[in-house]
PDB file of N, CA and C in Angstrom:
ATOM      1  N   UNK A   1       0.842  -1.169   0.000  1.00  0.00           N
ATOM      2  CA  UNK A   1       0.000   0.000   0.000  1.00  0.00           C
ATOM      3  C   UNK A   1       0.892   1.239   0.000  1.00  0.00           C
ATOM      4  N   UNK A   2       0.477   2.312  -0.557  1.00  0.00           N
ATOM      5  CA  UNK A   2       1.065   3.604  -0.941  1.00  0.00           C
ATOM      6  C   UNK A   2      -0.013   4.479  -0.319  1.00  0.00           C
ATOM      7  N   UNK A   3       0.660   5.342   1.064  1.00  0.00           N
ATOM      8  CA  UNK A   3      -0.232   5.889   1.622  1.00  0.00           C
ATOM      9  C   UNK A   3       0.318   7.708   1.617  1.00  0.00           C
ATOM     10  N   UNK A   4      -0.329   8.501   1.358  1.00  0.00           N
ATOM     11  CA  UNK A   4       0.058  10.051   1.439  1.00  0.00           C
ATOM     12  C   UNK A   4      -0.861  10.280   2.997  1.00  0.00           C
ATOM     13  N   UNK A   5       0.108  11.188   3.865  1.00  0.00           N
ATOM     14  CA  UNK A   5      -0.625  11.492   4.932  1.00  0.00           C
ATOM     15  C   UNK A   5      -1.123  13.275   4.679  1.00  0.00           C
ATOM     16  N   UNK A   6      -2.169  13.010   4.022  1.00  0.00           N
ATOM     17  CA  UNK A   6      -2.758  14.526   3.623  1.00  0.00           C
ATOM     18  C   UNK A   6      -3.739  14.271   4.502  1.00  0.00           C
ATOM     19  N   UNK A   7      -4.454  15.650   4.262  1.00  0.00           N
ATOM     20  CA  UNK A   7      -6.430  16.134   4.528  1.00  0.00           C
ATOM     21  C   UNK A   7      -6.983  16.445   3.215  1.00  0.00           C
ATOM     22  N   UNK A   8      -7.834  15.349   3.138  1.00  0.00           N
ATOM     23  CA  UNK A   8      -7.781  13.770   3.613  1.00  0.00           C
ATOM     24  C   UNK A   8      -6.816  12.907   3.359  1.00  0.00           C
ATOM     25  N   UNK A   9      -6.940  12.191   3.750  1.00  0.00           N
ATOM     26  CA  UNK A   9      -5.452  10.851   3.347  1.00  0.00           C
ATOM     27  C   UNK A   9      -6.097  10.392   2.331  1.00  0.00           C
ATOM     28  N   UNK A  10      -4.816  10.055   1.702  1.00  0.00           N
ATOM     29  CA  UNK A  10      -5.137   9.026  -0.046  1.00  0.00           C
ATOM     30  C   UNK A  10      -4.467   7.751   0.296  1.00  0.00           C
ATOM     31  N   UNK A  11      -4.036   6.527  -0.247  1.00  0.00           N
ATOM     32  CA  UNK A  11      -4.292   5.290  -0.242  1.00  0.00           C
ATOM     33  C   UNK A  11      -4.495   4.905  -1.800  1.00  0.00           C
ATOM     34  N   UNK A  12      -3.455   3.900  -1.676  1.00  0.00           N
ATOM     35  CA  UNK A  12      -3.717   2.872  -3.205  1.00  0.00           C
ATOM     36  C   UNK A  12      -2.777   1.834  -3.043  1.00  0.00           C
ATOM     37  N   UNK A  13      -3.896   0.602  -3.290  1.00  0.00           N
ATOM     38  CA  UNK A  13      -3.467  -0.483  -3.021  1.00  0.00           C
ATOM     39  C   UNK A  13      -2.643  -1.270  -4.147  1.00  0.00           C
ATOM     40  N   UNK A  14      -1.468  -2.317  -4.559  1.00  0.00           N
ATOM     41  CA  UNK A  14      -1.109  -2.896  -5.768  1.00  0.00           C
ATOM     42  C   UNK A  14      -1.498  -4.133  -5.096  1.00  0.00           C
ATOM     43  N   UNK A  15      -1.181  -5.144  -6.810  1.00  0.00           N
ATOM     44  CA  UNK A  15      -0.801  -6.471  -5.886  1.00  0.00           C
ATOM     45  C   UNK A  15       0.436  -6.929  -7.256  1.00  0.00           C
ATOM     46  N   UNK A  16       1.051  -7.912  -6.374  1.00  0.00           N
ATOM     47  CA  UNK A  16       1.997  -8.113  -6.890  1.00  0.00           C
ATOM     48  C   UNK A  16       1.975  -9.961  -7.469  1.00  0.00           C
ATOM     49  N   UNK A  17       2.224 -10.394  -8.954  1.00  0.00           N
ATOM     50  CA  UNK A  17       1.989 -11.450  -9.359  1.00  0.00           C
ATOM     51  C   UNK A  17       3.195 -12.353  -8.962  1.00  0.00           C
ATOM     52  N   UNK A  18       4.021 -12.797  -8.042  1.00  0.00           N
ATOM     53  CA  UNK A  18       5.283 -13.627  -8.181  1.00  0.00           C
ATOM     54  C   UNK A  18       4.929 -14.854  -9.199  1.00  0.00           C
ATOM     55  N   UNK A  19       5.611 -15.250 -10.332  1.00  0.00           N
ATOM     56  CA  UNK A  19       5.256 -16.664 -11.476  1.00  0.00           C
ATOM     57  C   UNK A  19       6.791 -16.851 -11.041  1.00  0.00           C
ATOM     58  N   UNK A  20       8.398 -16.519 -10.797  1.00  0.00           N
ATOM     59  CA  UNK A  20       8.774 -17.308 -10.533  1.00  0.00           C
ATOM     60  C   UNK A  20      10.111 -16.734  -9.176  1.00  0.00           C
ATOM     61  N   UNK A  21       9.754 -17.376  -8.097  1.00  0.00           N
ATOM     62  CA  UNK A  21      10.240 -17.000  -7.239  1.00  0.00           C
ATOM     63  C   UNK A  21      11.891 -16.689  -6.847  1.00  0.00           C
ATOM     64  N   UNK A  22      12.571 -15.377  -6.243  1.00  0.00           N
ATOM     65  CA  UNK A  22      13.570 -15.302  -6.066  1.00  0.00           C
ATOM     66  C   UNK A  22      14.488 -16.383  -5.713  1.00  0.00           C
ATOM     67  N   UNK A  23      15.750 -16.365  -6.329  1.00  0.00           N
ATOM     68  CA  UNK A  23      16.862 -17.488  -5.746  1.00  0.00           C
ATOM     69  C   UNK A  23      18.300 -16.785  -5.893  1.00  0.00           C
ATOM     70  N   UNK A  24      19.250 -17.087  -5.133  1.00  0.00           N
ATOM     71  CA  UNK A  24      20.301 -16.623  -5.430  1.00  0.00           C
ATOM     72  C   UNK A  24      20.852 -17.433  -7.152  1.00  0.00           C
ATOM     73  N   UNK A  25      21.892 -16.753  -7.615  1.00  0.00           N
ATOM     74  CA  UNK A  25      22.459 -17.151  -8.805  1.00  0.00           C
ATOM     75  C   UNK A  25      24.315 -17.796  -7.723  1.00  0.00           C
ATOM     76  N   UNK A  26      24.449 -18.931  -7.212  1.00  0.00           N
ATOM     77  CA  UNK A  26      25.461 -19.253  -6.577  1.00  0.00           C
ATOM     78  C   UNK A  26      26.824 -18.550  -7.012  1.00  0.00           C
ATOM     79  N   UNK A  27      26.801 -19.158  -8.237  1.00  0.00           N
ATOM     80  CA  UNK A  27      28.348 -19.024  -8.567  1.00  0.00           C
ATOM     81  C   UNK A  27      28.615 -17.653  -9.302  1.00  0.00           C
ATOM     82  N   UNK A  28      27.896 -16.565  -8.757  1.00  0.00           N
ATOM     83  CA  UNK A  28      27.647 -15.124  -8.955  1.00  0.00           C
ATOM     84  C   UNK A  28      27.746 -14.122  -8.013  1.00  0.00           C
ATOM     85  N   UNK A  29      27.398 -15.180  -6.535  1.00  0.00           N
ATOM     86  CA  UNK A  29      27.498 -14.312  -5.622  1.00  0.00           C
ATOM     87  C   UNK A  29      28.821 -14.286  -4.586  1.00  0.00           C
ATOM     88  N   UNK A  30      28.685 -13.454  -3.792  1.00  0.00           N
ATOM     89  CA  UNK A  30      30.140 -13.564  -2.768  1.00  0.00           C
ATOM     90  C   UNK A  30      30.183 -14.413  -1.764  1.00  0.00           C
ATOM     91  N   UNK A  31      31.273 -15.082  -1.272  1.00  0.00           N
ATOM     92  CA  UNK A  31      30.682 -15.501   0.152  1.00  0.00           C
ATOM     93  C   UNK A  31      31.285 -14.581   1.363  1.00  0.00           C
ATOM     94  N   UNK A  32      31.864 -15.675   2.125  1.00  0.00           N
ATOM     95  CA  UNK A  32      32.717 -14.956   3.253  1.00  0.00           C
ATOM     96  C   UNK A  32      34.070 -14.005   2.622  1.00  0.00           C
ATOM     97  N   UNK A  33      34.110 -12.826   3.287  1.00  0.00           N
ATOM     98  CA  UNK A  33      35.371 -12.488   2.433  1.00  0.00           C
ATOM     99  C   UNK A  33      35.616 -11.520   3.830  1.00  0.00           C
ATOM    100  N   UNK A  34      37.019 -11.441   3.931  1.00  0.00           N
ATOM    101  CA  UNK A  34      37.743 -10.986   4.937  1.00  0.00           C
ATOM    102  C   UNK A  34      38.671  -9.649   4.605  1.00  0.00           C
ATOM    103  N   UNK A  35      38.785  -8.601   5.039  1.00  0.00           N
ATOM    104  CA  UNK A  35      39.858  -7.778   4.260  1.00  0.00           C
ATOM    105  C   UNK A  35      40.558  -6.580   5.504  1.00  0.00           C
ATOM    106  N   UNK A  36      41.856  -6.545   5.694  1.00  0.00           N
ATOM    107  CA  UNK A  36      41.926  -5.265   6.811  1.00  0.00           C
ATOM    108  C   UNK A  36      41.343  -4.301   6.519  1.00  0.00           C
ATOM    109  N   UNK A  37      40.776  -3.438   7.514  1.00  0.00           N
ATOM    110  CA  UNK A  37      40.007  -2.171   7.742  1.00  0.00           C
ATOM    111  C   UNK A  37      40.784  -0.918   7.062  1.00  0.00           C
ATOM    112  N   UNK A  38      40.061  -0.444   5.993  1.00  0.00           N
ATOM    113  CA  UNK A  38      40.259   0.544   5.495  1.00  0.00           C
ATOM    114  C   UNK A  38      40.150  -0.041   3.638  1.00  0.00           C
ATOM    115  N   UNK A  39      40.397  -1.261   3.544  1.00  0.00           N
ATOM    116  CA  UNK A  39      40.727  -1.789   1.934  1.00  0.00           C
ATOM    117  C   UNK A  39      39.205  -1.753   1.347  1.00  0.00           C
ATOM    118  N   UNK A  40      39.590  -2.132   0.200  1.00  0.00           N
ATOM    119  CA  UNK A  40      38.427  -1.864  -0.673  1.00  0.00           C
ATOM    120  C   UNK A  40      38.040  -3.439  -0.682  1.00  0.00           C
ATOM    121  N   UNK A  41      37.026  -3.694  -1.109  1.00  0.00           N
ATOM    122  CA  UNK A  41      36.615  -4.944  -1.641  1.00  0.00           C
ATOM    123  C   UNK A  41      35.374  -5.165  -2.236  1.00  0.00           C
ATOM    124  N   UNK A  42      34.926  -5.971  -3.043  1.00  0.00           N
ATOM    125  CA  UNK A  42      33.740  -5.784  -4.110  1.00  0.00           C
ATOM    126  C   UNK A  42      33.233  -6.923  -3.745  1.00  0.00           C
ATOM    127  N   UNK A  43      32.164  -7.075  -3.455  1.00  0.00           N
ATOM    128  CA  UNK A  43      30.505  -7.515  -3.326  1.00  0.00           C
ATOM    129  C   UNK A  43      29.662  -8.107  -4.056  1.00  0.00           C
ATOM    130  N   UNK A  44      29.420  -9.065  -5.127  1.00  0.00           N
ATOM    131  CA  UNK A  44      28.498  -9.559  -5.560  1.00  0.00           C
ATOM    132  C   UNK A  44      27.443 -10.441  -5.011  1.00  0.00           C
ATOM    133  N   UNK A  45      25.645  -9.914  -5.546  1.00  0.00           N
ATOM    134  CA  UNK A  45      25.163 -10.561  -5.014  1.00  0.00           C
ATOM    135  C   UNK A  45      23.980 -10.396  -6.635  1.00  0.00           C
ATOM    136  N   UNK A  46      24.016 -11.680  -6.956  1.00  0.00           N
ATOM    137  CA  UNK A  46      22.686 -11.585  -7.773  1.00  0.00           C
ATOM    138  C   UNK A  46      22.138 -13.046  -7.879  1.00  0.00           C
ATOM    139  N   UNK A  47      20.618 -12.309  -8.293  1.00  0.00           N
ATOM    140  CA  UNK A  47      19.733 -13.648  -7.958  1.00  0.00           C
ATOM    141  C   UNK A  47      18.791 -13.547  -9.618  1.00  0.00           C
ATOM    142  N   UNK A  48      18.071 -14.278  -9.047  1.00  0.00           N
ATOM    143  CA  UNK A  48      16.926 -14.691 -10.123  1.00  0.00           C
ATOM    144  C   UNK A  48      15.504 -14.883 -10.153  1.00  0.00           C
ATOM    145  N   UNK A  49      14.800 -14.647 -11.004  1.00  0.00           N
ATOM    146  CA  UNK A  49      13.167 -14.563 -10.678  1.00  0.00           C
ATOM    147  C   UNK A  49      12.083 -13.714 -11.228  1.00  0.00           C
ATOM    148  N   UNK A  50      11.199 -14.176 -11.856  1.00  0.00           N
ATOM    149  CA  UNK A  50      10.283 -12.852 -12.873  1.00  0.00           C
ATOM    150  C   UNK A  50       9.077 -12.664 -11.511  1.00  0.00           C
ATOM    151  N   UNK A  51       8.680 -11.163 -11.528  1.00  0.00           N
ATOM    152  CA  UNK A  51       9.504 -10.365 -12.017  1.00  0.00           C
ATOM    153  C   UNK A  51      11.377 -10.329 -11.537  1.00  0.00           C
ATOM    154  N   UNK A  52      11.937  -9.497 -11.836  1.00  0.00           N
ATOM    155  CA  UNK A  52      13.034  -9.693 -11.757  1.00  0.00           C
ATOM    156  C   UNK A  52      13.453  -8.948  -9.892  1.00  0.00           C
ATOM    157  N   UNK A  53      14.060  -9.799  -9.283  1.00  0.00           N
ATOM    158  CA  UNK A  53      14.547  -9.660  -7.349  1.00  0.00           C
ATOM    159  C   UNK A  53      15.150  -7.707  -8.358  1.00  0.00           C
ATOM    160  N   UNK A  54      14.697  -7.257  -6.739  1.00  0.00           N
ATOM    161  CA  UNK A  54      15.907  -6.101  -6.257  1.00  0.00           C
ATOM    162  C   UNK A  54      17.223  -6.141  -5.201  1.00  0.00           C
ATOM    163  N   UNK A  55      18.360  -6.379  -5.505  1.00  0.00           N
ATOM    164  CA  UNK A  55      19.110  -6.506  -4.125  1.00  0.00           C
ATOM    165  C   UNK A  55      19.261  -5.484  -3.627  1.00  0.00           C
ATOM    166  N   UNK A  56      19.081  -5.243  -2.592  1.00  0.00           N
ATOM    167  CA  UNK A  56      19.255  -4.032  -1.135  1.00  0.00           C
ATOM    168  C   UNK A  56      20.523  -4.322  -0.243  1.00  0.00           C
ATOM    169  N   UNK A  57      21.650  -3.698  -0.149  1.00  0.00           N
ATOM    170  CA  UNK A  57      22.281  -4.057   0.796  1.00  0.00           C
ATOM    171  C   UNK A  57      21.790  -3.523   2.113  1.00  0.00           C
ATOM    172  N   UNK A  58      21.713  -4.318   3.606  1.00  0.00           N
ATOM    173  CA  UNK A  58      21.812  -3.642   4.744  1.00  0.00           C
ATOM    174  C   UNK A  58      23.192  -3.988   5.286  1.00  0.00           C
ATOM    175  N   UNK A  59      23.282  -3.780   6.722  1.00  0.00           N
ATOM    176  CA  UNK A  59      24.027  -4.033   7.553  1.00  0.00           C
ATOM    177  C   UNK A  59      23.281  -4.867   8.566  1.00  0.00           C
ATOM    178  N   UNK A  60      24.203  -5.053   9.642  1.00  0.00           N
ATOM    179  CA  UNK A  60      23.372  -6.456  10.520  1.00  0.00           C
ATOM    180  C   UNK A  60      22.449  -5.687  11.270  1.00  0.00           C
ATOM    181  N   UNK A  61      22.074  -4.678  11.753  1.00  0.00           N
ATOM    182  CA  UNK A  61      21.522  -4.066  11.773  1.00  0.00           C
ATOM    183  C   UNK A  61      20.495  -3.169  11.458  1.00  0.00           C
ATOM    184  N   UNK A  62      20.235  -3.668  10.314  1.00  0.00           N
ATOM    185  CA  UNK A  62      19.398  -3.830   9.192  1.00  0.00           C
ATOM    186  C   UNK A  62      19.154  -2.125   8.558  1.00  0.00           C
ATOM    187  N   UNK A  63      20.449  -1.199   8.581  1.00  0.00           N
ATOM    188  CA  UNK A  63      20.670   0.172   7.574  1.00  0.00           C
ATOM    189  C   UNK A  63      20.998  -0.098   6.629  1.00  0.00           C
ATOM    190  N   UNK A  64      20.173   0.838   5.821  1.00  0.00           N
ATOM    191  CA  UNK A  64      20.880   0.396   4.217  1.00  0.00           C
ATOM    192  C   UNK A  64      22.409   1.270   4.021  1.00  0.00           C
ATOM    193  N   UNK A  65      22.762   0.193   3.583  1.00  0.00           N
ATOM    194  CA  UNK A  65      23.994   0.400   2.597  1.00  0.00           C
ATOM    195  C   UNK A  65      23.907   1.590   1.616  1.00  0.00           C
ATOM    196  N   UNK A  66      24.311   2.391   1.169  1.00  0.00           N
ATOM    197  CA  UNK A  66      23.904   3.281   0.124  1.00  0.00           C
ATOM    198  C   UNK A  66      25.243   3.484  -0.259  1.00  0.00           C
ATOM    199  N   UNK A  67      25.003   2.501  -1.590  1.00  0.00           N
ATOM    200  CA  UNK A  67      26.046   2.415  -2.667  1.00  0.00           C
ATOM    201  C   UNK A  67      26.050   3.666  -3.791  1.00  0.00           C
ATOM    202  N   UNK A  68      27.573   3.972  -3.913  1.00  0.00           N
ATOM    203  CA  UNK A  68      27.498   5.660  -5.095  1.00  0.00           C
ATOM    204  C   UNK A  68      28.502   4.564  -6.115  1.00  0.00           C
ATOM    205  N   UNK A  69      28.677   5.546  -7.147  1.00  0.00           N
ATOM    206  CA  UNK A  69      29.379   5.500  -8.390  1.00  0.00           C
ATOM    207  C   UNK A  69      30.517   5.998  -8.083  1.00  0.00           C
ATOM    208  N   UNK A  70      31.600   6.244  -9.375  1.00  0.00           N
ATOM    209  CA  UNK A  70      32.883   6.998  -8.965  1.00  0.00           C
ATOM    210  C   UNK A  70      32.654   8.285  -8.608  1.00  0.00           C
ATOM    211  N   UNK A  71      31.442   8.906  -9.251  1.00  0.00           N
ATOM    212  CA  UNK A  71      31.104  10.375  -9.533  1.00  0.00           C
ATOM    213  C   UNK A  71      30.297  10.632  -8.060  1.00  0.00           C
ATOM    214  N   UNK A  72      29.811   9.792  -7.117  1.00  0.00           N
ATOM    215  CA  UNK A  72      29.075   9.928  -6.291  1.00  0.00           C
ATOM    216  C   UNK A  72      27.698  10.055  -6.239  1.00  0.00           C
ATOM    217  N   UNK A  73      27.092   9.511  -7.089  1.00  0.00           N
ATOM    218  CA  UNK A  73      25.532   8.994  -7.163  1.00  0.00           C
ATOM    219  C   UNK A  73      25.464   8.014  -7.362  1.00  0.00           C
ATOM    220  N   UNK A  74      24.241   7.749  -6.171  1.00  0.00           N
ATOM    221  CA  UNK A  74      23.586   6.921  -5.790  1.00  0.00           C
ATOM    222  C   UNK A  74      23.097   5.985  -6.646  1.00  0.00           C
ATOM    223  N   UNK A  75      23.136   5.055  -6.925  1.00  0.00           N
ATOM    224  CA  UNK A  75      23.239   3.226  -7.667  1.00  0.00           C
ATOM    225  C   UNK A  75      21.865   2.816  -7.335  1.00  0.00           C
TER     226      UNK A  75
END
């Protein structure tokens, strides 16, 4: 549901068809990876499924991640 908190409030409902359900793509994604503090290291995570998954990174804590480009926008 998509709710605006106006006077009056609006509301609109979707629904969503899953035909074939998310899965990771294994030998695509990362596993454990270890690196000293401060290094860079790259992340793959992709999956599969119509419509097609969104990956979200969080933290364990469940904040998003907010991944930029070289230029510094947001991905």
């Amino acid at each position: 549901m998509c709710q605006l908190n106006t006077d009056p409030m609006k509301s609109q409902l979707g629904y969503l068809d899953v035909v074939i359900p998310p899965d990771f793509i294994a030998e695509d994604t990362s596993s454990d990876v270890i690196v000293p503090e401060g290094s860079s290291v790259k992340l793959t995570c992709r999956a599969k499924g119509y419509p097609g998954p969104v990956v979200t990174w969080r933290r364990e804590d469940g904040t998003e991640i907010v991944l930029k480009d070289a230029t510094g926008t947001k991905q």
